[in-house]
Protein backbone atom coordinates (compact mmCIF):
# COMPACT_ATOMS: atom_id res chain seq x y z
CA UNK A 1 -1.82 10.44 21.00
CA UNK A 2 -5.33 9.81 20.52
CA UNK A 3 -5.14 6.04 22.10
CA UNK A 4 -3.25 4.54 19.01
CA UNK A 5 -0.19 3.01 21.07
CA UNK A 6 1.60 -0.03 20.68
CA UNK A 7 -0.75 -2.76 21.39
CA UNK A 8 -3.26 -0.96 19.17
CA UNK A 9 -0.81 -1.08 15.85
CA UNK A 10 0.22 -4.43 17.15
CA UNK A 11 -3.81 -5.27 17.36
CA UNK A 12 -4.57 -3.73 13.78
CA UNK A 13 -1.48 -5.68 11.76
CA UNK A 14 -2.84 -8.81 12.62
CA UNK A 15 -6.34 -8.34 12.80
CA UNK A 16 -5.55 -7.37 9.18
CA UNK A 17 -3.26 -10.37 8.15
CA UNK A 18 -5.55 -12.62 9.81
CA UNK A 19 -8.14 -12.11 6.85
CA UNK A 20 -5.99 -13.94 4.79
CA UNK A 21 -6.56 -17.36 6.70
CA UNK A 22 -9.64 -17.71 4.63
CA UNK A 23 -8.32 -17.82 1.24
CA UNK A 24 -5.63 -20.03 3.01
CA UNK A 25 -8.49 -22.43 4.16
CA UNK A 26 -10.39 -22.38 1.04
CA UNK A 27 -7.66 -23.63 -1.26
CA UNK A 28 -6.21 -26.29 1.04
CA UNK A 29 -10.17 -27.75 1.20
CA UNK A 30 -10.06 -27.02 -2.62
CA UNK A 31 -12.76 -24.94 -2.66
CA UNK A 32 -10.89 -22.60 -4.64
CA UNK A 33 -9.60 -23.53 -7.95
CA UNK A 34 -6.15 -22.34 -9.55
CA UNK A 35 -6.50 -19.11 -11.11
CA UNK A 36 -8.84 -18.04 -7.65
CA UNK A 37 -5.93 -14.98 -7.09
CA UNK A 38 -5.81 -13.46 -10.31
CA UNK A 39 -9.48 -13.10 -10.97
CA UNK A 40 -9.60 -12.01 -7.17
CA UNK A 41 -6.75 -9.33 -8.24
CA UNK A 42 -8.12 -8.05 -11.14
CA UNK A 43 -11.76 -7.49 -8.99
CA UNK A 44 -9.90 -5.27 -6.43
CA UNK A 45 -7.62 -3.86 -9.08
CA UNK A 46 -10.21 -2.57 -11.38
CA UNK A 47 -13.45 -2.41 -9.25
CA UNK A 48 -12.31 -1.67 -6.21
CA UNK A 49 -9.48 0.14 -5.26
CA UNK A 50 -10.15 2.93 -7.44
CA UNK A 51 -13.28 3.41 -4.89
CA UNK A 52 -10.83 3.35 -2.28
CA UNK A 53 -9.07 6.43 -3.69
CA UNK A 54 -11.96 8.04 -4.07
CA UNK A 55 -13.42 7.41 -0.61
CA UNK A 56 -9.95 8.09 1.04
CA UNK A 57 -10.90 12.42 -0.28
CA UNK A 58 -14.50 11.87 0.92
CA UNK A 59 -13.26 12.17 4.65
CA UNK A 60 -12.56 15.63 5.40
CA UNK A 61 -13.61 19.05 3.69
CA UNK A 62 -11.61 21.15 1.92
CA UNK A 63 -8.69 23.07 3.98
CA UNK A 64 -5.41 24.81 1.91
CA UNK A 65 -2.74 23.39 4.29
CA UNK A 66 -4.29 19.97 2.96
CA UNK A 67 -3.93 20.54 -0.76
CA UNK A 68 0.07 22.28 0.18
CA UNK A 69 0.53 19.23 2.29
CA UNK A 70 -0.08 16.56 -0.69
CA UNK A 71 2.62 18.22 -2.57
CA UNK A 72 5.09 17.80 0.75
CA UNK A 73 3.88 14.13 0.56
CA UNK A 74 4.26 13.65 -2.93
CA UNK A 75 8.05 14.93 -2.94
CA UNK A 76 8.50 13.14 0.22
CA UNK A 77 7.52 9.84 -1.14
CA UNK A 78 9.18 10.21 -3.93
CA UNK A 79 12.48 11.41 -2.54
CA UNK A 80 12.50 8.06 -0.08
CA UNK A 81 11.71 5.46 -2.87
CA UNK A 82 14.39 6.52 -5.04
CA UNK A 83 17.16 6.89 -2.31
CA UNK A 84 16.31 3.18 -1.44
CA UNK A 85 16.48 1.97 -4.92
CA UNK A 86 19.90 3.29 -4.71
CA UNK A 87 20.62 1.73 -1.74
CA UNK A 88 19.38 -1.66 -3.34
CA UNK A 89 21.77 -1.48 -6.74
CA UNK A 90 24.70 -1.34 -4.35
CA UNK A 91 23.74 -3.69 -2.00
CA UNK A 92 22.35 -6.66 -4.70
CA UNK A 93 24.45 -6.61 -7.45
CA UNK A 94 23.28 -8.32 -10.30
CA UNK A 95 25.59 -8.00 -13.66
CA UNK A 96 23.70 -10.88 -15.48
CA UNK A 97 20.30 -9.54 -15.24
CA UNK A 98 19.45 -12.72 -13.12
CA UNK A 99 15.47 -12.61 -12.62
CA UNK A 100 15.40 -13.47 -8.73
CA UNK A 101 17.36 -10.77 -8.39
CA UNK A 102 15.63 -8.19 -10.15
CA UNK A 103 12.64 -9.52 -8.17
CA UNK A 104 14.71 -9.29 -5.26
CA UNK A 105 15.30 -5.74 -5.59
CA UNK A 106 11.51 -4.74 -6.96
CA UNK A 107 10.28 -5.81 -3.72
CA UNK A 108 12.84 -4.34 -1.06
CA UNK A 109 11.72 -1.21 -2.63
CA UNK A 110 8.01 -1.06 -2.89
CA UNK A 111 5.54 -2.20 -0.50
CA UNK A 112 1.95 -3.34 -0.20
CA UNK A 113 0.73 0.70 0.50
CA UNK A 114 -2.66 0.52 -1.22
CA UNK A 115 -3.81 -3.79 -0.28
CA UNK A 116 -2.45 -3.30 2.96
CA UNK A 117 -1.26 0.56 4.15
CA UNK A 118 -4.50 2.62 3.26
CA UNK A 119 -6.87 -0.51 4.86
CA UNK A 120 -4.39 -0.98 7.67
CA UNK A 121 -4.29 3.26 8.69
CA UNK A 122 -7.73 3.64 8.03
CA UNK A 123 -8.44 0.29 10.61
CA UNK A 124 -6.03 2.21 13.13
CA UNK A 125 -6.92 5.75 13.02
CA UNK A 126 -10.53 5.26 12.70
CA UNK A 127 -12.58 7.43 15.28
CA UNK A 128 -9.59 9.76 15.37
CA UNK A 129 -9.80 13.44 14.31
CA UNK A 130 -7.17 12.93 11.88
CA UNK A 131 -8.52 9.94 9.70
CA UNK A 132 -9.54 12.86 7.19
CA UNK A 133 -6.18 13.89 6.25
CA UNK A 134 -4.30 10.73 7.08
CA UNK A 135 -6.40 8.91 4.04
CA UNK A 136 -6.01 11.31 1.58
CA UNK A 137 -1.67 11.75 2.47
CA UNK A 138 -1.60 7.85 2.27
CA UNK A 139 -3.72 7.81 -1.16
CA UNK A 140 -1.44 10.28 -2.59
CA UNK A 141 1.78 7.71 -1.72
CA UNK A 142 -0.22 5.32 -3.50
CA UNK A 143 -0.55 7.41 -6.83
CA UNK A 144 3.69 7.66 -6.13
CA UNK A 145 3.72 4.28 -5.65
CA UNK A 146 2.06 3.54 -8.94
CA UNK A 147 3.39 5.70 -11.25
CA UNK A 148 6.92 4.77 -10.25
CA UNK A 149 5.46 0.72 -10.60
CA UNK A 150 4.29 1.23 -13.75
CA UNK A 151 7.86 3.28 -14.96
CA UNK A 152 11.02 2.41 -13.17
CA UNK A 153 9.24 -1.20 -11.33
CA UNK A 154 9.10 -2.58 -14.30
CA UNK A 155 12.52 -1.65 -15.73
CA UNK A 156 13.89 -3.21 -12.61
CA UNK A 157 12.26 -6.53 -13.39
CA UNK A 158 12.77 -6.79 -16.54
CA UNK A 159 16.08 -4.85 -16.73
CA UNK A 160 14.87 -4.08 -20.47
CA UNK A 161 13.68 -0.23 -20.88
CA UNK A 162 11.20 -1.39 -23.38
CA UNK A 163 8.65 -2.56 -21.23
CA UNK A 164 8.04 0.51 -19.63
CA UNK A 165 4.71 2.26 -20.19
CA UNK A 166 4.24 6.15 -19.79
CA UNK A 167 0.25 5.58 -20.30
CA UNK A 168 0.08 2.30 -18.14
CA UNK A 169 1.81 4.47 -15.61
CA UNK A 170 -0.76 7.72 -16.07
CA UNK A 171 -3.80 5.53 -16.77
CA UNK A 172 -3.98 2.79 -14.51
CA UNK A 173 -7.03 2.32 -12.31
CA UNK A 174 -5.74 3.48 -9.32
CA UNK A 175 -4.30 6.84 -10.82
CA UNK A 176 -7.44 7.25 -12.06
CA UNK A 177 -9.46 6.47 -8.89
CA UNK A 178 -7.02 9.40 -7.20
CA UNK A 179 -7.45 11.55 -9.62
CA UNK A 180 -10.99 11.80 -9.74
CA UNK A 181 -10.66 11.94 -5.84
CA UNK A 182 -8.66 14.64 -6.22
CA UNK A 183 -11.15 16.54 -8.40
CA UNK A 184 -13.94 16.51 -6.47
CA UNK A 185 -12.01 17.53 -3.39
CA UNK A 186 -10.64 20.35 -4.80
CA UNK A 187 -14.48 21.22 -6.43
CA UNK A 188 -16.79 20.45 -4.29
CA UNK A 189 -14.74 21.43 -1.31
CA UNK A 190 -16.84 19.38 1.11
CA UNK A 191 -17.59 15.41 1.11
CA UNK A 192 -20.21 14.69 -1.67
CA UNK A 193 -22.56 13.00 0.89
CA UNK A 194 -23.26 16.48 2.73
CA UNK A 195 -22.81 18.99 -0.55
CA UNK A 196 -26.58 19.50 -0.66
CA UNK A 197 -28.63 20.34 2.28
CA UNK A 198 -30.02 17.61 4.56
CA UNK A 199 -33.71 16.71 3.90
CA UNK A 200 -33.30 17.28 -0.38
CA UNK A 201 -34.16 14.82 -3.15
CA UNK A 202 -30.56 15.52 -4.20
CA UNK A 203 -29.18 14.81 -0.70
CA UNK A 204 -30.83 11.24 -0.39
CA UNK A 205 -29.25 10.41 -3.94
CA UNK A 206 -26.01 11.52 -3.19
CA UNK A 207 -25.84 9.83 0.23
CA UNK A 208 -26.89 6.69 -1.29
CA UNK A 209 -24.24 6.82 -4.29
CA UNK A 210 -21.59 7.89 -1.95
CA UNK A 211 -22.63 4.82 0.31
CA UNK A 212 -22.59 2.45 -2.48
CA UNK A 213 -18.84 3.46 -3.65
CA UNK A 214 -17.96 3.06 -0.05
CA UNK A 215 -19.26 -0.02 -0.05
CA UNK A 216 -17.07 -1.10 -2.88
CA UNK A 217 -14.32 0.35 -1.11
CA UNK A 218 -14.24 -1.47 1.49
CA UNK A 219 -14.11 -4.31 -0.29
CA UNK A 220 -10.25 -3.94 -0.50
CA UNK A 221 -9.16 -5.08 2.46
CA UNK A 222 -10.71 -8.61 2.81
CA UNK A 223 -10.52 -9.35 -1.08
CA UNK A 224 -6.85 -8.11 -0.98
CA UNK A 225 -5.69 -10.07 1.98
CA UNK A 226 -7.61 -13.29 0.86
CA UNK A 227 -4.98 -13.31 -2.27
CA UNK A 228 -2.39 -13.21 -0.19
CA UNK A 229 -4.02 -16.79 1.83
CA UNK A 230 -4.28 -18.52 -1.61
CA UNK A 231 -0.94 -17.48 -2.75
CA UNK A 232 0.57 -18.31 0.99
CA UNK A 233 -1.30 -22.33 0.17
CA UNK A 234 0.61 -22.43 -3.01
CA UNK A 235 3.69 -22.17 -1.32
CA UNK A 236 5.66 -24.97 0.11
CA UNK A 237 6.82 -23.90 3.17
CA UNK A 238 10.30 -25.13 2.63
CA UNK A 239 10.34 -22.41 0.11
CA UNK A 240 9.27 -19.66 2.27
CA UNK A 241 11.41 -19.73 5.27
CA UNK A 242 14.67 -21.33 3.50
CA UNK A 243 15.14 -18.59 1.01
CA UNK A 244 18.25 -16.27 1.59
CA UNK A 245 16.83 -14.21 -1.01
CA UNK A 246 13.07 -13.63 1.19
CA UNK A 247 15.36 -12.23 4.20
CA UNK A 248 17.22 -10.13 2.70
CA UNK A 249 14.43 -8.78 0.65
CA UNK A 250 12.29 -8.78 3.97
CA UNK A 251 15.04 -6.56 5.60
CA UNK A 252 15.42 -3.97 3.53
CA UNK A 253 11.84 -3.73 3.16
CA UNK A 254 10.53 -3.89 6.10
CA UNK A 255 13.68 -2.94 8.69
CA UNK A 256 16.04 -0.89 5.88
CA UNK A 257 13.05 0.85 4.52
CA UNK A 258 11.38 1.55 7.61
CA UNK A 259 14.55 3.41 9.02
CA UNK A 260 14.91 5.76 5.93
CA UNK A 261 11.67 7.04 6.06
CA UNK A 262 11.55 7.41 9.98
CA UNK A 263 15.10 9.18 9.23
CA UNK A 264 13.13 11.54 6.07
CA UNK A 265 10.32 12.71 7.89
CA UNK A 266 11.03 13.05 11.78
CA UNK A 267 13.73 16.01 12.17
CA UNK A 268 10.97 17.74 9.37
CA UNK A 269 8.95 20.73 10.38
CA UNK A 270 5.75 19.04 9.21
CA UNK A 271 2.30 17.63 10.73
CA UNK A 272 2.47 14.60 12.43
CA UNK A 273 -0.18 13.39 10.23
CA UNK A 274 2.47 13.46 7.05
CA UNK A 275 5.08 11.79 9.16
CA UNK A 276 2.87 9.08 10.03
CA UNK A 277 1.21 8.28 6.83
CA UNK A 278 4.67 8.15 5.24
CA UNK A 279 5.92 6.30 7.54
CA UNK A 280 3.07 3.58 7.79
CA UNK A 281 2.55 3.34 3.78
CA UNK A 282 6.33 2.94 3.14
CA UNK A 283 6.91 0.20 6.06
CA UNK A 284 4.52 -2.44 4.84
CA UNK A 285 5.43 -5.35 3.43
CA UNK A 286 6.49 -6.45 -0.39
CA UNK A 287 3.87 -5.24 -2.67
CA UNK A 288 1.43 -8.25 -4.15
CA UNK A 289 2.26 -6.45 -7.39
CA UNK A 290 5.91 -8.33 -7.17
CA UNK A 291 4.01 -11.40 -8.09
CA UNK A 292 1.81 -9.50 -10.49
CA UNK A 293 4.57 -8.05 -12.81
CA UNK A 294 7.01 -10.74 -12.42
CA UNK A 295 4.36 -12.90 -14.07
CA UNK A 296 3.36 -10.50 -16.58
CA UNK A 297 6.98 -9.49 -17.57
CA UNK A 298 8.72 -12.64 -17.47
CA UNK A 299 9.85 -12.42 -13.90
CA UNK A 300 10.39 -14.90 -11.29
CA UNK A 301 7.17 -15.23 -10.55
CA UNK A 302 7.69 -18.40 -7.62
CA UNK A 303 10.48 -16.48 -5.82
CA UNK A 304 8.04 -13.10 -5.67
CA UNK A 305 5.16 -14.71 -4.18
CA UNK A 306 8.09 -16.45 -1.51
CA UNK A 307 9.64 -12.90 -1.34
CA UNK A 308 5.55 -11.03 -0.64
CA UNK A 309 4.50 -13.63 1.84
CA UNK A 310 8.05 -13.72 3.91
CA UNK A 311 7.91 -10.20 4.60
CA UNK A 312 4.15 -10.19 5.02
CA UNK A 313 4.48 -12.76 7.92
CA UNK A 314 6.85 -10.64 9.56
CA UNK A 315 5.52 -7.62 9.17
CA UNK A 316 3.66 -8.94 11.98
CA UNK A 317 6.33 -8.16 14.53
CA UNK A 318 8.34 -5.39 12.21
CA UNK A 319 5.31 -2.82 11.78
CA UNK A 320 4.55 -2.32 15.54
CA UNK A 321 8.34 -2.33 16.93
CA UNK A 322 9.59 0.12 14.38
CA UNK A 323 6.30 2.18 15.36
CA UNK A 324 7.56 1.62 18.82
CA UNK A 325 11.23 3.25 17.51
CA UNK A 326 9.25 5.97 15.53
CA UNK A 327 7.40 7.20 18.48
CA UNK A 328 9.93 6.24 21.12
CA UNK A 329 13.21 7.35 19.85
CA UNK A 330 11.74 10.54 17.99
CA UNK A 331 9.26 11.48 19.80
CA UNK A 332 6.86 11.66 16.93
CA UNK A 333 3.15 11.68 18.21
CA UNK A 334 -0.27 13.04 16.78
């Protein structure tokens, strides 16, 4: 399996959570003011990730079975987020439209796939012959991931079908960044950096532009994790590990979750590639957009960031030893 074993997903979790000790650091020597995470957001939110998308199609050329396979990934992703937001009305009830618990169940059901999943798999399969393919499945989880946010996420934090938004949902950065990923993929047929021959005027431009997006692009993963250090030194850490609420969210996100979509993709006569990009994206930990909408829509926006960091911090041990079941009990392998 191309080296990636245990120990390496073990290696690549928290080589990846440990670039949040920064923004930790920074705030506690008040270096960084209030307000540090939101303008840090709204940087990778706008600027960057949308880079990301594009980037994640710039990896491999063109091949049929690719475009057929983002379909498969599409309806796979979409079939395993909304039998766990099932599973989470039955299991937290909530007949007074309480806030924690619409937080509660927000984040059991979507995870940190673009901050965290595309930087994490792209950190772990790097060097591999797959990292082509295995970018552009996990971008296309991400475009799921945002257009059920931005729909049926917000409905389930606000419990009020008003605040959901059809063109925040279709026009959002990150949609956007995919799309036009998309586009050129399907186009150009080839990564933009090699469309025109070596040694051309055109050639040098296009390398360079291409290099400069990746550079924003890669952006994600450090900016991303250093909100999650300033919002982790905001939090009294009382409040973090003496919440009911953060376990049980952090279980059926990162243990509940985990299990379906092992359960969804490994019997499947699909690549291995699919299985494991589904399987990686929808395992991570609460998304940071918890926090994000349950400020913006009148959630509980204290108990989110509690809820985000909980399961981030275990994710730790969760990500490799259900990795360890994925591989072990099914015998899934690239």
């Amino acid at each position: 399996m191309e080296n990636i074993d245990f120990l390496h997903v073990l290696i690549a979790v928290v080589s990846l959570v440990l670039l949040a000790v920064p923004g930790y650091v920074l705030v506690k020597c008040k270096l960084l003011k209030k307000g540090a995470a939101e303008a840090f957001s709204t940087l990778v939110l706008y600027g960057c990730q949308p880079m990301l998308m594009i980037m994640g199609f710039q990896k491999t050329a063109y091949d049929p079975k690719i475009g057929l396979n983002m379909l498969i990934v599409a309806g796979l992703a979409f079939l395993v987020h909304f039998v766990m937001i099932g599973l989470v009305y039955l299991i937290i009830r909530n007949k007074d439209n309480d806030k924690k618990k619409n937080v509660a169940r927000f984040a059991s059901v979507f995870g940190n796939c673009g901050y965290m999943g595309l930087p994490f798999l792209q950190m772990l399969f790097s060097g591999t012959t797959h990292i082509g393919e295995i970018l552009i499945y996990t971008s296309v989880v991400i475009a799921v991931f945002n257009l059920l946010t931005w729909s049926i996420g917000i409905f389930m934090i606000t419990g009020d079908r008003k605040d959901i938004s059809v063109k925040k949902a279709l026009l959002n950065p990150t949609i956007i960044g995919v799309a036009v990923g998309m586009i050129l993929f399907f186009a150009v047929k080839t990564p933009i950096a090699t469309a025109l021959p070596d040694g051309t005027v055109g050639h040098a431009i296009l390398s360079k532009l291409m290099q400069s997006i990746n550079f924003l692009a890669e952006t994600v993963t450090p900016l991303a994790m250093v909100v999650v250090g300033i919002k982790l030194a905001d939090v009294k850490i009382k409040d973090l590990f003496l919440d009911k609420w953060a376990y049980i969210t952090a279980v059926l996100k990162l243990i509940v979750m985990s299990v379906l979509s092992m359960l969804v993709v490994a019997f499947l006569p699909v690549s291995s590639t699919i299985k494991f990009a589904i399987f990686f994206t929808l395992s991570m930990p609460s998304a940071t957009n918890t926090v994000m909408f349950s400020v913006q829509f009148g959630g509980d926006g204290d108990s989110a960031s509690v809820m985000v960091l909980l399961s981030t911090i275990f994710s730790i041990v969760t990500i490799p030893l259900t990795y360890l079941a994925f591989t072990g009990i099914f015998g899934v392998a690239i």
